[in-house]
N, C-alpha and C. Protein backbone atom coordinates (compact mmCIF):
# COMPACT_ATOMS: atom_id res chain seq x y z
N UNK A 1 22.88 41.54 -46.91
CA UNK A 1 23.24 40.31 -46.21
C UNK A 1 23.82 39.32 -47.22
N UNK A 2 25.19 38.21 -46.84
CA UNK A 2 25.54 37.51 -48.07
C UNK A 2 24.17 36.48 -48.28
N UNK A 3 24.54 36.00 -49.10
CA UNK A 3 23.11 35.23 -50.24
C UNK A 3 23.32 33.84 -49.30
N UNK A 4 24.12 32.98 -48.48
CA UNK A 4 23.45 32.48 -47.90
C UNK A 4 22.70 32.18 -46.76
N UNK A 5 22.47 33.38 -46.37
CA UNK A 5 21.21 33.96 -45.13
C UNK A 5 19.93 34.01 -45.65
N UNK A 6 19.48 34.08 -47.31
CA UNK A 6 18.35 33.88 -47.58
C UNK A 6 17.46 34.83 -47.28
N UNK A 7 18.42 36.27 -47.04
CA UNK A 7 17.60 37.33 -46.37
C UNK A 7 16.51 38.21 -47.44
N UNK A 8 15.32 38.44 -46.87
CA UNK A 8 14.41 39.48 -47.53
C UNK A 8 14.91 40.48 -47.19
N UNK A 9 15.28 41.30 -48.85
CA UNK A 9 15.39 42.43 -48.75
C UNK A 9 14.54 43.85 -48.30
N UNK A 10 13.42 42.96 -48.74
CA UNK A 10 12.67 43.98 -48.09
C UNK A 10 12.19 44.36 -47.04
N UNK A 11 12.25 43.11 -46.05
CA UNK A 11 12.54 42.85 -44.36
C UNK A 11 12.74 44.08 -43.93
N UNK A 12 13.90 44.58 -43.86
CA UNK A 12 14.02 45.62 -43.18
C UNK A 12 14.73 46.86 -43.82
N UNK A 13 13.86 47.81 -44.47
CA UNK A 13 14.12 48.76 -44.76
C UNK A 13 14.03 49.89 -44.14
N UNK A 14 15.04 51.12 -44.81
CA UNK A 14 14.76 52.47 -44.04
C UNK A 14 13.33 52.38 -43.48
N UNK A 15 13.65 53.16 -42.31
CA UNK A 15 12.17 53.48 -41.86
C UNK A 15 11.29 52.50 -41.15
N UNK A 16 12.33 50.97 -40.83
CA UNK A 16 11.72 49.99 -40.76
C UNK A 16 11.80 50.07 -39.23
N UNK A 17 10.59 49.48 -38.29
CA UNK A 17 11.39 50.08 -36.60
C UNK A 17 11.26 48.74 -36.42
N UNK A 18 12.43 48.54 -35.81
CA UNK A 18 13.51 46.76 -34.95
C UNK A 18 13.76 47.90 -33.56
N UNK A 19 12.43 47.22 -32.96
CA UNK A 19 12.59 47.09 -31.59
C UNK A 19 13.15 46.03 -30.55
N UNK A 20 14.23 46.74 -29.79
CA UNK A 20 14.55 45.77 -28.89
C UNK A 20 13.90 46.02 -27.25
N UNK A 21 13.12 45.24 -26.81
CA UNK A 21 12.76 45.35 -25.06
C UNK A 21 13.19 44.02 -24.38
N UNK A 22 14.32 44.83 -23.68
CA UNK A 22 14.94 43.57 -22.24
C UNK A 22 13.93 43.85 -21.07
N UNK A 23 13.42 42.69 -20.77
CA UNK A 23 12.35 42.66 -19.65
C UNK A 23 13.41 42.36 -18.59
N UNK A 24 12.09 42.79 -17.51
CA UNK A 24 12.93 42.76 -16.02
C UNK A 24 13.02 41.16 -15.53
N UNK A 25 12.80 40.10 -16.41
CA UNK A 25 13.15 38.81 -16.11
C UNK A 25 14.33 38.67 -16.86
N UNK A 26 14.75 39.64 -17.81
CA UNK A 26 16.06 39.20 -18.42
C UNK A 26 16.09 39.17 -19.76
N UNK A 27 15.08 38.41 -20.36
CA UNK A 27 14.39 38.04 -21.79
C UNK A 27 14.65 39.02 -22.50
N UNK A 28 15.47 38.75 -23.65
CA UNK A 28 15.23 40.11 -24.46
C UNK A 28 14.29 39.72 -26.12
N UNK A 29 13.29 40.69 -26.31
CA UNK A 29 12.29 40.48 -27.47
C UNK A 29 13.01 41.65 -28.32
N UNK A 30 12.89 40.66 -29.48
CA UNK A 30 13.05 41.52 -30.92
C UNK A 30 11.71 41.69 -31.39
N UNK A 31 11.19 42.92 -31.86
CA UNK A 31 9.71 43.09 -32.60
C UNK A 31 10.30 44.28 -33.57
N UNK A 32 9.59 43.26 -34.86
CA UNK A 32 9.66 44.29 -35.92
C UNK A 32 8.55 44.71 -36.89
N UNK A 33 8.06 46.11 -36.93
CA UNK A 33 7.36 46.66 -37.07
C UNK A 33 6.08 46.60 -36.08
N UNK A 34 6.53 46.08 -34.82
CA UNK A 34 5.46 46.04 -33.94
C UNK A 34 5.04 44.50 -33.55
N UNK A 35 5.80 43.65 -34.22
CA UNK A 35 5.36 42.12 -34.36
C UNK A 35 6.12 41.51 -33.85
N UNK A 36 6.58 40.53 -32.98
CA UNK A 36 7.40 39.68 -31.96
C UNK A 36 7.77 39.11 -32.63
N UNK A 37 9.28 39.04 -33.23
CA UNK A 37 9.81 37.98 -34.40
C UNK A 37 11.13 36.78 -33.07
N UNK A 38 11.03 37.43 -31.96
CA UNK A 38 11.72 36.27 -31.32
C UNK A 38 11.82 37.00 -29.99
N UNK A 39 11.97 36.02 -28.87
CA UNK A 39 12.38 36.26 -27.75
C UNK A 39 13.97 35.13 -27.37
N UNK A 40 15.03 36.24 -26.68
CA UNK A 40 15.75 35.63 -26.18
C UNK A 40 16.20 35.27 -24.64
N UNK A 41 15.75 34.35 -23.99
CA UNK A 41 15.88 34.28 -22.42
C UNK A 41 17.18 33.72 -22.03
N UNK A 42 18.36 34.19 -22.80
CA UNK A 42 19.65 34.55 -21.78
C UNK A 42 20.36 35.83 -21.99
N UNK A 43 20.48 36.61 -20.56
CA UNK A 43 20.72 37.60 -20.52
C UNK A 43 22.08 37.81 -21.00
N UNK A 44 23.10 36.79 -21.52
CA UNK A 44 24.53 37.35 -22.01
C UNK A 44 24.54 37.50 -23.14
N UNK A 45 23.45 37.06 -23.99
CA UNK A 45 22.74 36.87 -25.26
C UNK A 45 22.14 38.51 -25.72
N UNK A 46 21.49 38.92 -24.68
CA UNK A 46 21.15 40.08 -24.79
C UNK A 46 21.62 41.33 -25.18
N UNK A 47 22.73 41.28 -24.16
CA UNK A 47 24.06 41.67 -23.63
C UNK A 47 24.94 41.62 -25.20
N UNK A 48 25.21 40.92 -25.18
CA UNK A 48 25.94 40.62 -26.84
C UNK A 48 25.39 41.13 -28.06
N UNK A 49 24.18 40.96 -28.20
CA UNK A 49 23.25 41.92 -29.02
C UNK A 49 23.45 43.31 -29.33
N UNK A 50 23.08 44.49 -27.99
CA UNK A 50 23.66 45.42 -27.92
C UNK A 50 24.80 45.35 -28.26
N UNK A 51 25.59 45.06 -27.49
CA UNK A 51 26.78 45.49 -27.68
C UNK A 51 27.41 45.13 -29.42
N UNK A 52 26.95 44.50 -30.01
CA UNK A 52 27.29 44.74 -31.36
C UNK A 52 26.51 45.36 -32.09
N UNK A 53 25.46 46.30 -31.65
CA UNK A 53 25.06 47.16 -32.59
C UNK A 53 25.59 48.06 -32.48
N UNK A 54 25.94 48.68 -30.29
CA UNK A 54 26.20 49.69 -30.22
C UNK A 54 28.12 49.77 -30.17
N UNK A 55 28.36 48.88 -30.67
CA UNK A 55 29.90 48.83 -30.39
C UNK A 55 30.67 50.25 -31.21
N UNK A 56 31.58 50.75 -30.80
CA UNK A 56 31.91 52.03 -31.40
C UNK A 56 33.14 51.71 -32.82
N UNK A 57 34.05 50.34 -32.80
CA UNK A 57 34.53 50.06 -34.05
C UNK A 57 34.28 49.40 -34.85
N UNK A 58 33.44 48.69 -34.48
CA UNK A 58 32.65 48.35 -35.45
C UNK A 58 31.05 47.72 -35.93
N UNK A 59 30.23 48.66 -35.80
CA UNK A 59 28.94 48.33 -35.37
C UNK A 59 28.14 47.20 -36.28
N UNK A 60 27.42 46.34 -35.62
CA UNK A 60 26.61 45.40 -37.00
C UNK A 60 26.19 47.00 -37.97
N UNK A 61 25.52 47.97 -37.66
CA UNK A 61 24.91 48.92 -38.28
C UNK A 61 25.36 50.24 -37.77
N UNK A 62 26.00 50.81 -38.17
CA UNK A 62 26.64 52.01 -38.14
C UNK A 62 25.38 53.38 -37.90
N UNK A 63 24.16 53.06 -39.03
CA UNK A 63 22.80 54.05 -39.10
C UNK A 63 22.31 53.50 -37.69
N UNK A 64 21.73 52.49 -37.43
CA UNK A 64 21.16 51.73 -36.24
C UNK A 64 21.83 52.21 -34.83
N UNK A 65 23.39 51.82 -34.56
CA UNK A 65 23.76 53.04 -33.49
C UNK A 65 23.80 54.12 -33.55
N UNK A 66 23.81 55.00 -34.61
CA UNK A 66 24.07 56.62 -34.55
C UNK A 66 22.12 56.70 -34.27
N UNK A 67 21.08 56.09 -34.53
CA UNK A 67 20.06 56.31 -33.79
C UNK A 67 19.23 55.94 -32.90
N UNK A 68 19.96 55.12 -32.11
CA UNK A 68 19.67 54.23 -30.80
C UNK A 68 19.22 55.54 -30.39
N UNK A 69 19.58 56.12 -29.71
CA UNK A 69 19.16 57.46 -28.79
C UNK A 69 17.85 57.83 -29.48
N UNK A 70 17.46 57.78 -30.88
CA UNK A 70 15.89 58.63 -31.12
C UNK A 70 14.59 57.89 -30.30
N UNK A 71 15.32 56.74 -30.26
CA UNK A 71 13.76 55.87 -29.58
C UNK A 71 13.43 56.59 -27.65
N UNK A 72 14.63 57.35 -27.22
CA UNK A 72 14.86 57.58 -25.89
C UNK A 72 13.38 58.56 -25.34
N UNK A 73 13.36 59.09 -26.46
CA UNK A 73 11.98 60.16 -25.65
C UNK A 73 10.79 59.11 -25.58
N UNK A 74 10.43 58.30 -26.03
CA UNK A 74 9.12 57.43 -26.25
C UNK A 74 9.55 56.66 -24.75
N UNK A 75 10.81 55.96 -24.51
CA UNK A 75 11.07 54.95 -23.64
C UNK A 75 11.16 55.91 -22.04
N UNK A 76 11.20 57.31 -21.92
CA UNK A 76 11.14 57.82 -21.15
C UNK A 76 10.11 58.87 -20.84
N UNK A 77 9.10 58.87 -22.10
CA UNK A 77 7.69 59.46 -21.69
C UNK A 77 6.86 59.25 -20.95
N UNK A 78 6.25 57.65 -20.36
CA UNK A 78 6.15 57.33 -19.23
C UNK A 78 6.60 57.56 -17.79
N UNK A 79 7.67 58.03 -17.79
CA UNK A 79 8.50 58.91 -16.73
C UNK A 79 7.58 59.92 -16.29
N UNK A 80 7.42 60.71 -17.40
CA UNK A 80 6.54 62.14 -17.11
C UNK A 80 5.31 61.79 -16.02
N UNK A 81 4.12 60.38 -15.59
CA UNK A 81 3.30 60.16 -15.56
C UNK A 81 3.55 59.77 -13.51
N UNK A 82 4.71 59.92 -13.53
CA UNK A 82 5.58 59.42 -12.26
C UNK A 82 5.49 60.49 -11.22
N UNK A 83 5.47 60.38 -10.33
CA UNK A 83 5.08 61.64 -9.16
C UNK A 83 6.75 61.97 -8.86
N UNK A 84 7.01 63.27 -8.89
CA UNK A 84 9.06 63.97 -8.54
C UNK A 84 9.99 63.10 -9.46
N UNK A 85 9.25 62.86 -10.85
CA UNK A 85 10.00 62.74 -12.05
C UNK A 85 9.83 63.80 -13.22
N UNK A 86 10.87 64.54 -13.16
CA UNK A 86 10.59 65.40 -14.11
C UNK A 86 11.74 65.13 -15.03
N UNK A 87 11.53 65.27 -16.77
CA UNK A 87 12.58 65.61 -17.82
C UNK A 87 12.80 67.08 -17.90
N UNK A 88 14.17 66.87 -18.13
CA UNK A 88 15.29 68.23 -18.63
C UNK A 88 14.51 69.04 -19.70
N UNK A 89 13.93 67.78 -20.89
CA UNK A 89 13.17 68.78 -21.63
C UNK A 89 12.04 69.35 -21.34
N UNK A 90 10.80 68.82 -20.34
CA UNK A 90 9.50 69.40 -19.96
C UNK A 90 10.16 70.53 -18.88
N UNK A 91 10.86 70.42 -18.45
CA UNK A 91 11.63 71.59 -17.31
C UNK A 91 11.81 72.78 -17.99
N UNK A 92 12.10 73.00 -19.24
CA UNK A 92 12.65 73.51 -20.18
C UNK A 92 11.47 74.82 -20.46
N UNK A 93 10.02 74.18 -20.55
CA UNK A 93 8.95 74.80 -20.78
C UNK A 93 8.79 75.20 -22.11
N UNK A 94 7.60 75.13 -22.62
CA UNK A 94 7.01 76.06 -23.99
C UNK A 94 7.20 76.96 -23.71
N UNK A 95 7.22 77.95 -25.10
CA UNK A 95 7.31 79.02 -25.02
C UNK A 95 5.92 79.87 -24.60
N UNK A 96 5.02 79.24 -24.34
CA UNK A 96 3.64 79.45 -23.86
C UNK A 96 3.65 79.57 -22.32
N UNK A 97 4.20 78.70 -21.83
CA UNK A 97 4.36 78.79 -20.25
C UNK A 97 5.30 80.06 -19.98
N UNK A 98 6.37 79.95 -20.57
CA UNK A 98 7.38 81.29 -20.50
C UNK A 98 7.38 82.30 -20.78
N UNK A 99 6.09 82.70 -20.95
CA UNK A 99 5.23 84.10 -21.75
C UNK A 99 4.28 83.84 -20.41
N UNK A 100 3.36 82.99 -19.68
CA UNK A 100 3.11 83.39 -18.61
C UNK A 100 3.70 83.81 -17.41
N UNK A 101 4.73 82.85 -17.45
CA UNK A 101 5.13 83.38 -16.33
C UNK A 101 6.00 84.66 -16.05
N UNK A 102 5.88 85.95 -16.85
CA UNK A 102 6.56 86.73 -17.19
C UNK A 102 5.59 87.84 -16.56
């Protein structure tokens, strides 16, 4: 970050998880490492956020969009818990189930 942002480097390092959750009022919370470092309650704000991480020419973070998608199994494991929601991957079966049913 340039030097007058005053940024800790050590803030956010590899490995560091910057969570973003847009609530269904709109609000979007930044938490990092698990800790609420801000909430934003306008949704074009939000909106703008994404879209410059995940923008494709030029991303705030280039590492940060190429792994937006890893957080997807955690944000859709709760799914599983849903009655005629099933994932592509539990559909898929262990190789344990696919040895029974044989």
């Amino acid at each position: 970050a340039p030097a007058e942002y005053n940024a800790d480097p050590s803030c956010c390092a590899r490995g560091t998880d910057l969570v973003f959750t847009w609530r269904k009022n709109g609000d979007l919370e930044v938490r990092l490492d698990g800790r609420l470092i801000d909430s934003f309650p306008v949704p074009d704000l939000a909106k703008g956020i994404f879209y410059e991480y995940l923008r494709g020419d030029d991303p705030m973070s280039v590492d940060a969009r190429d792994h937006f998608a890893d957080g997807l199994p955690f944000l859709l494991a709760p799914l599983a818990s849903v009655r005629g929601v099933s994932s592509p991957i539990m559909s898929q079966g262990s190789s344990e189930e696919t040895e029974n049913n044989k």
